[in-house]
Protein backbone atom coordinates (compact mmCIF):
# COMPACT_ATOMS: atom_id res chain seq x y z
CA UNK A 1 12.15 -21.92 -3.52
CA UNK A 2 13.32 -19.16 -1.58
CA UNK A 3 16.53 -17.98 -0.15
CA UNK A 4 17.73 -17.90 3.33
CA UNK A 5 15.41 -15.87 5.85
CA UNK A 6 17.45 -13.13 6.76
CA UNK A 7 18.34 -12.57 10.98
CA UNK A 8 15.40 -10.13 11.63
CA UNK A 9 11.77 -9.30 9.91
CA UNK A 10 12.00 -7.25 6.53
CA UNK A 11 10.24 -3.93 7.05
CA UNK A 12 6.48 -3.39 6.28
CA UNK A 13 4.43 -0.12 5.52
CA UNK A 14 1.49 1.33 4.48
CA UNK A 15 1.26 4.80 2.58
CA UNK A 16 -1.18 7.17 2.21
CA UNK A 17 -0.16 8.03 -1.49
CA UNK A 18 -2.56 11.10 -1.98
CA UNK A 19 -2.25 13.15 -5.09
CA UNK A 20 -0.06 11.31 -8.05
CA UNK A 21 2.00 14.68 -8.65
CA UNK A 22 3.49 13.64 -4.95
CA UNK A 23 5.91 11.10 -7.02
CA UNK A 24 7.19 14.56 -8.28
CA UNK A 25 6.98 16.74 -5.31
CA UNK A 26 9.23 17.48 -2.37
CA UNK A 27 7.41 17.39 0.91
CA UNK A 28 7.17 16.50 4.41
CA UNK A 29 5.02 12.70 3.32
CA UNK A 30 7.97 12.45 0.17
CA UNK A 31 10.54 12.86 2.52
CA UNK A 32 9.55 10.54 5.04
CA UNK A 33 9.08 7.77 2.33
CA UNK A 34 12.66 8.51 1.06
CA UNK A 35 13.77 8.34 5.00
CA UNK A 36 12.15 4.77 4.86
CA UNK A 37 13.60 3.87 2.10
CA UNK A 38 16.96 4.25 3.14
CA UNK A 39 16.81 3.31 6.95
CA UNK A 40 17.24 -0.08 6.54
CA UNK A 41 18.65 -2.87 3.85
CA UNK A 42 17.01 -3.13 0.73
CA UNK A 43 14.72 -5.84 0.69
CA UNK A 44 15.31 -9.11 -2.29
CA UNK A 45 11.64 -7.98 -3.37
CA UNK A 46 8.49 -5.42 -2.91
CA UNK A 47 5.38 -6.98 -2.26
CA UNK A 48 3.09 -4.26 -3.20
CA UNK A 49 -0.82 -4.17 -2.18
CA UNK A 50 -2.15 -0.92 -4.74
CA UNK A 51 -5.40 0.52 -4.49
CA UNK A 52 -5.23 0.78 -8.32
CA UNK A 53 -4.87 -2.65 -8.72
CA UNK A 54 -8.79 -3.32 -7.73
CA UNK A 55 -10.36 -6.35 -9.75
CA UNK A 56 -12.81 -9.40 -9.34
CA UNK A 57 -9.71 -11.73 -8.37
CA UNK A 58 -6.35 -12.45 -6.30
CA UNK A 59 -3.92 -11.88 -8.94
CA UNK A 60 -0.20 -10.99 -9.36
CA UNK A 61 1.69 -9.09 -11.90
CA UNK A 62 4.28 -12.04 -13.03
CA UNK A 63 6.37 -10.32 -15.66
CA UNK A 64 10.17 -9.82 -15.73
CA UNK A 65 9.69 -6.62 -16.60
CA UNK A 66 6.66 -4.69 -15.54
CA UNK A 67 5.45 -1.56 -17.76
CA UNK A 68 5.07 1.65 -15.79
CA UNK A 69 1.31 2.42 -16.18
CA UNK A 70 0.17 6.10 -15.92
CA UNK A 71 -3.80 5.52 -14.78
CA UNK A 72 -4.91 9.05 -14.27
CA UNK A 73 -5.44 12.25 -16.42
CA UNK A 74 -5.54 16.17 -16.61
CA UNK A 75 -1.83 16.17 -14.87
CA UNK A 76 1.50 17.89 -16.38
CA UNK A 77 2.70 16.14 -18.86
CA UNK A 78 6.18 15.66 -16.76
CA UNK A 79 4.05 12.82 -14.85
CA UNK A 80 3.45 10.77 -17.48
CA UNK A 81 6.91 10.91 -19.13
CA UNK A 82 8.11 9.35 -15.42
CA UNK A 83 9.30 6.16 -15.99
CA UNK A 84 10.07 3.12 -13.03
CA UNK A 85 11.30 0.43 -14.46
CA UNK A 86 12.01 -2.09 -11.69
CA UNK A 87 12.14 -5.49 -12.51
CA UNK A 88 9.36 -7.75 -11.60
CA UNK A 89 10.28 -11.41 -9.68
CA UNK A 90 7.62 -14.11 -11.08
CA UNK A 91 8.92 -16.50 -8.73
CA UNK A 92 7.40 -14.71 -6.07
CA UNK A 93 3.82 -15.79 -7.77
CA UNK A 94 4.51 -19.36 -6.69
CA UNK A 95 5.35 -18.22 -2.82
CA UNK A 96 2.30 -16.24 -2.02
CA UNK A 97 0.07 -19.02 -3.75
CA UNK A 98 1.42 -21.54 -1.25
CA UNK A 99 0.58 -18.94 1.37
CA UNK A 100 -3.00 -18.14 0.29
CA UNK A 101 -4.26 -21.57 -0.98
CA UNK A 102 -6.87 -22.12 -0.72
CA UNK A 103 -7.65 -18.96 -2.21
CA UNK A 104 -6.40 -19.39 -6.05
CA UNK A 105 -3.91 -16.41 -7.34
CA UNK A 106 -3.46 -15.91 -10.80
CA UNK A 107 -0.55 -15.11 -12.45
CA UNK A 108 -0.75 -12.14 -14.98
CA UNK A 109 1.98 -12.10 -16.94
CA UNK A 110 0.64 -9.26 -19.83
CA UNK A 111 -1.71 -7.08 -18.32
CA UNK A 112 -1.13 -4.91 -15.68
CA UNK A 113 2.26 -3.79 -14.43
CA UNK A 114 3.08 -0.84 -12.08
CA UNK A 115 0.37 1.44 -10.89
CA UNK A 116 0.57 5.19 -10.14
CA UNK A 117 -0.54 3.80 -6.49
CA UNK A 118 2.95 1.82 -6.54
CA UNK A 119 5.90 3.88 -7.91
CA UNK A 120 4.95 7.29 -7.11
CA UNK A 121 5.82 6.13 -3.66
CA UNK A 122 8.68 3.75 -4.30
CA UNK A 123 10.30 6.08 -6.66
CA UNK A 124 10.62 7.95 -3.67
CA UNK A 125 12.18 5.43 -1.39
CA UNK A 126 14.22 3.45 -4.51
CA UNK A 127 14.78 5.68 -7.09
CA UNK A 128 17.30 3.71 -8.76
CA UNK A 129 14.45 1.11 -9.19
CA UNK A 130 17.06 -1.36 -8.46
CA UNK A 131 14.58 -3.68 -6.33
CA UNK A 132 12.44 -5.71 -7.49
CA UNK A 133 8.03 -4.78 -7.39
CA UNK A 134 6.11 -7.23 -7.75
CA UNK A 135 1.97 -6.34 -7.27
CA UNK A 136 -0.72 -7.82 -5.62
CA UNK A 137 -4.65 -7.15 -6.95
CA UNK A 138 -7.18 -5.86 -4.31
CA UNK A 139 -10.44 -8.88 -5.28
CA UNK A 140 -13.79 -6.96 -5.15
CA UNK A 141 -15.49 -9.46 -3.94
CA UNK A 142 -14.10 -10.11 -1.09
CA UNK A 143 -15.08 -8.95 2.41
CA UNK A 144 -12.96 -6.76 4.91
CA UNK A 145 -12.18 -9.36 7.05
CA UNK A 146 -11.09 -11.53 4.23
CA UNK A 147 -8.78 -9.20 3.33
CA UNK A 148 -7.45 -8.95 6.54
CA UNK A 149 -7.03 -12.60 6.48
CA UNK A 150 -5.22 -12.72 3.16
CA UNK A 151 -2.57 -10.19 5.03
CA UNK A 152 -2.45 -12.39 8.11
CA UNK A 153 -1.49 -15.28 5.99
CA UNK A 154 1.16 -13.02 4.16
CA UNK A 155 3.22 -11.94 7.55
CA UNK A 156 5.39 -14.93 6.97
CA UNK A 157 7.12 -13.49 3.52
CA UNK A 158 8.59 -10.84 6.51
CA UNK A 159 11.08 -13.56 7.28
CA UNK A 160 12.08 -14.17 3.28
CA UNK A 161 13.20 -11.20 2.51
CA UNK A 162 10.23 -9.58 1.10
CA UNK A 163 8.85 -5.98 1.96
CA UNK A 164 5.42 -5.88 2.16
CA UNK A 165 4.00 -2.60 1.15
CA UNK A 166 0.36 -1.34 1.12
CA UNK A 167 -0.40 2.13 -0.72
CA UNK A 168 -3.52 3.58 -0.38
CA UNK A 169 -5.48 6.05 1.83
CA UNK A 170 -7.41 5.91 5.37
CA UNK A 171 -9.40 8.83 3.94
CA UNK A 172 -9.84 9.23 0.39
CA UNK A 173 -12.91 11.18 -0.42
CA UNK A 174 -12.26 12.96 -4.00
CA UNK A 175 -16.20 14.10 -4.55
CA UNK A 176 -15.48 15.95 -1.78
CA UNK A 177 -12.57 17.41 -2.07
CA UNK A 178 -11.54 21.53 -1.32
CA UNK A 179 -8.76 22.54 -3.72
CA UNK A 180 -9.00 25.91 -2.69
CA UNK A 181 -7.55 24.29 1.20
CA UNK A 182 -4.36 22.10 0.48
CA UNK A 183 -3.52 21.19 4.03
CA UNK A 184 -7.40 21.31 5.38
CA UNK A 185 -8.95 18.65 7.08
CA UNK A 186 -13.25 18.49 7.69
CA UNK A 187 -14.01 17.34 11.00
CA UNK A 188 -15.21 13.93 9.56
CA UNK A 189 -12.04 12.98 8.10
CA UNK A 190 -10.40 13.58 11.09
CA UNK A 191 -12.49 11.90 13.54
CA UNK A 192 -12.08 8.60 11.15
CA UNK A 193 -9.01 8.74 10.97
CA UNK A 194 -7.87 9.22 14.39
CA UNK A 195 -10.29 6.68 15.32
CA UNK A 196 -8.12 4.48 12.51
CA UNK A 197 -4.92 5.89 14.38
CA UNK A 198 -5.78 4.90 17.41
CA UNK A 199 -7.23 1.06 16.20
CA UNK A 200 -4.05 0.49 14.18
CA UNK A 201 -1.40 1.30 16.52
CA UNK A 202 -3.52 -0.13 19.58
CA UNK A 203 -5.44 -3.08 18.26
CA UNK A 204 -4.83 -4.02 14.12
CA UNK A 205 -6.45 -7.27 14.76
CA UNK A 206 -10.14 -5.23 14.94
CA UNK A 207 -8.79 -3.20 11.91
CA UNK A 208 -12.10 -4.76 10.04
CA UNK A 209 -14.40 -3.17 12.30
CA UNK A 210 -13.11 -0.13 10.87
CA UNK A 211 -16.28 -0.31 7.88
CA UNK A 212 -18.60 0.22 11.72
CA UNK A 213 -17.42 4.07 11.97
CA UNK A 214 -20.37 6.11 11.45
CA UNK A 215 -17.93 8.16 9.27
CA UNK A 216 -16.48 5.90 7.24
CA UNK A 217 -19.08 5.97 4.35
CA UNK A 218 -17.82 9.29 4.18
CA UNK A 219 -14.44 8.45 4.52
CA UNK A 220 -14.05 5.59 1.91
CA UNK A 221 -17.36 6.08 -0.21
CA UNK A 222 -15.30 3.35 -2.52
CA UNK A 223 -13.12 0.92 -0.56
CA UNK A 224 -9.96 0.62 -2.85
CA UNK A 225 -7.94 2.87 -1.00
CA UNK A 226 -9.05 2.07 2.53
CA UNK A 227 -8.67 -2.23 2.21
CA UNK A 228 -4.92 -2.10 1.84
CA UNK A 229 -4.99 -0.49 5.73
CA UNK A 230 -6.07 -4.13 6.05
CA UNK A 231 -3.47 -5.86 4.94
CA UNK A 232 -1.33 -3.87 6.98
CA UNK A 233 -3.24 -4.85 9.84
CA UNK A 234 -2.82 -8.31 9.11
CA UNK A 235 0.96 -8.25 8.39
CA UNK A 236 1.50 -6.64 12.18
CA UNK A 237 -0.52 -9.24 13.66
CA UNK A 238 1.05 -12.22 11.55
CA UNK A 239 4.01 -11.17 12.63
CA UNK A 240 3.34 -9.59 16.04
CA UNK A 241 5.04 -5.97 14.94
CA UNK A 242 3.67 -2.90 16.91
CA UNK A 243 2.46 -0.38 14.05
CA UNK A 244 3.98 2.85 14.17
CA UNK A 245 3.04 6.00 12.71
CA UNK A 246 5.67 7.44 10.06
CA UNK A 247 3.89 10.20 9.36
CA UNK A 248 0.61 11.69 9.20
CA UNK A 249 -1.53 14.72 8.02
CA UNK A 250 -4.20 15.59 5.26
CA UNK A 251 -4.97 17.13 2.38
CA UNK A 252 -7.85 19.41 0.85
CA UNK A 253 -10.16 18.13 3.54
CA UNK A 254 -10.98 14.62 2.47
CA UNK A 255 -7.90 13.15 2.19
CA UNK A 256 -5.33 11.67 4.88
CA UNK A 257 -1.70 10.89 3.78
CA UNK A 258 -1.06 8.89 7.22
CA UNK A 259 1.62 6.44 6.95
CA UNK A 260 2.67 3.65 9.15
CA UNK A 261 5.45 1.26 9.25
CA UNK A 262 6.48 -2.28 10.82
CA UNK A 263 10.12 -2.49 11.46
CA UNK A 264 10.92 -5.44 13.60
């Protein structure tokens, strides 16, 4: 079922994806993806946990050839002509639902495809989309500390060969938002997600008690882009990896593009 595990642990990440115009854009959080990217062997397959992907089950895309989807509006019209046309790996489907079970994973073969939340980071890192992406769905109704389980239980796919990525934000406020301030921060924002900083890189298996902040309300007033933080979590701890920081800052007050990584 699956090939040989290679000598040491496939990296791991999660990305603070911000703004979808950053799959276009040259910066200091682009850069530092692309650095990722090519630091270490390429992976046989992406396991990617999107915040877009955020539905009322465990499901995985299981196409050959996953469609690029463009879920936003009122961006240039250069963003939606971007194409990433990665191949998908269905086999992988069968793998993580012998890792989950007993939590059932469905296997969407039509559907969905690759988020804005996936390739406008991985176009960064593989722009040859010459590795395979295969998604993972963010279920609704499950608690925090489920989803931290469901990570836990997905460490192991380190040892196949599989990258496990997350893509989200620790911060991700839009209704409050300064566009006027591109590299801001409110005070809020920052006290979360230091607080996060310090919880991730110190302690990921209490990355759940994260929802306790007194800021976090503020700080993920919809939990999409905060829960893949806690798969993250669970990936270091499943496979006893120190989270690092890869890079970190914020953007127009209520949003944080921190990034961290898992490299052995």
């Amino acid at each position: 079922m699956t090939d040989a595990a290679p000598s040491a642990l496939t990296r791991a990440a999660f990305l603070g994806h911000g703004s979808p115009m950053n799959a276009l854009e040259r910066n200091r959080y682009t850069e530092a993806w692309k650095d990722f990217g090519a630091a270490g062997p390429k992976p046989r397959v992406v396991l990617m946990v999107s915040a877009h992907w955020y539905i009322a089950a465990t499901a995985m895309t299981a196409m050959a050839q996953p469609r690029t989807i463009h879920d936003f509006g009122g961006f240039p019209q250069a963003l939606f002509d971007v194409r990433y046309p990665a191949p998908g790996m269905p086999a992988l489907v069968e793998e993580v639902a012998e890792l989950l079970r007993p939590t059932p994973v469905l296997a969407d073969a039509r559907q969905w495809g690759l988020d804005h939340g996936s390739w406008s980071v991985l176009r960064h890192l593989y722009p040859a989309a010459d590795v395979p992406v295969v998604q993972l769905s963010i279920d609704t109704r499950l608690t925090p500390a489920q989803h931290f389980e469901l990570g836990l239980r997905l460490a192991t796919l380190r040892q196949r060969g599989v990258m496990l990525m997350a893509s989200g934000n620790v911060v991700h406020n839009l209704r409050a938002i300064d566009w006027q301030r591109p590299g801001a921060v409110f005070d809020w924002a920052r006290d979360f997600n230091e607080h996060a900083r310090e919880l991730i890189t110190t302690r990921p298996e209490d990355a759940a008690t994260l929802i306790e902040h007194p800021d976090y309300a503020r700080a993920a007033p919809t939990p999409e882009h905060f829960l893949p933080l806690l798969y993250f979590a669970g990936w270091a701890v499943g496979s006893g990896s120190k989270p690092a920081v890869l890079v970190d800052g914020y953007a127009h007050g209520s949003l944080s593009m921190t990034a961290y990584s898992l490299s052995d």
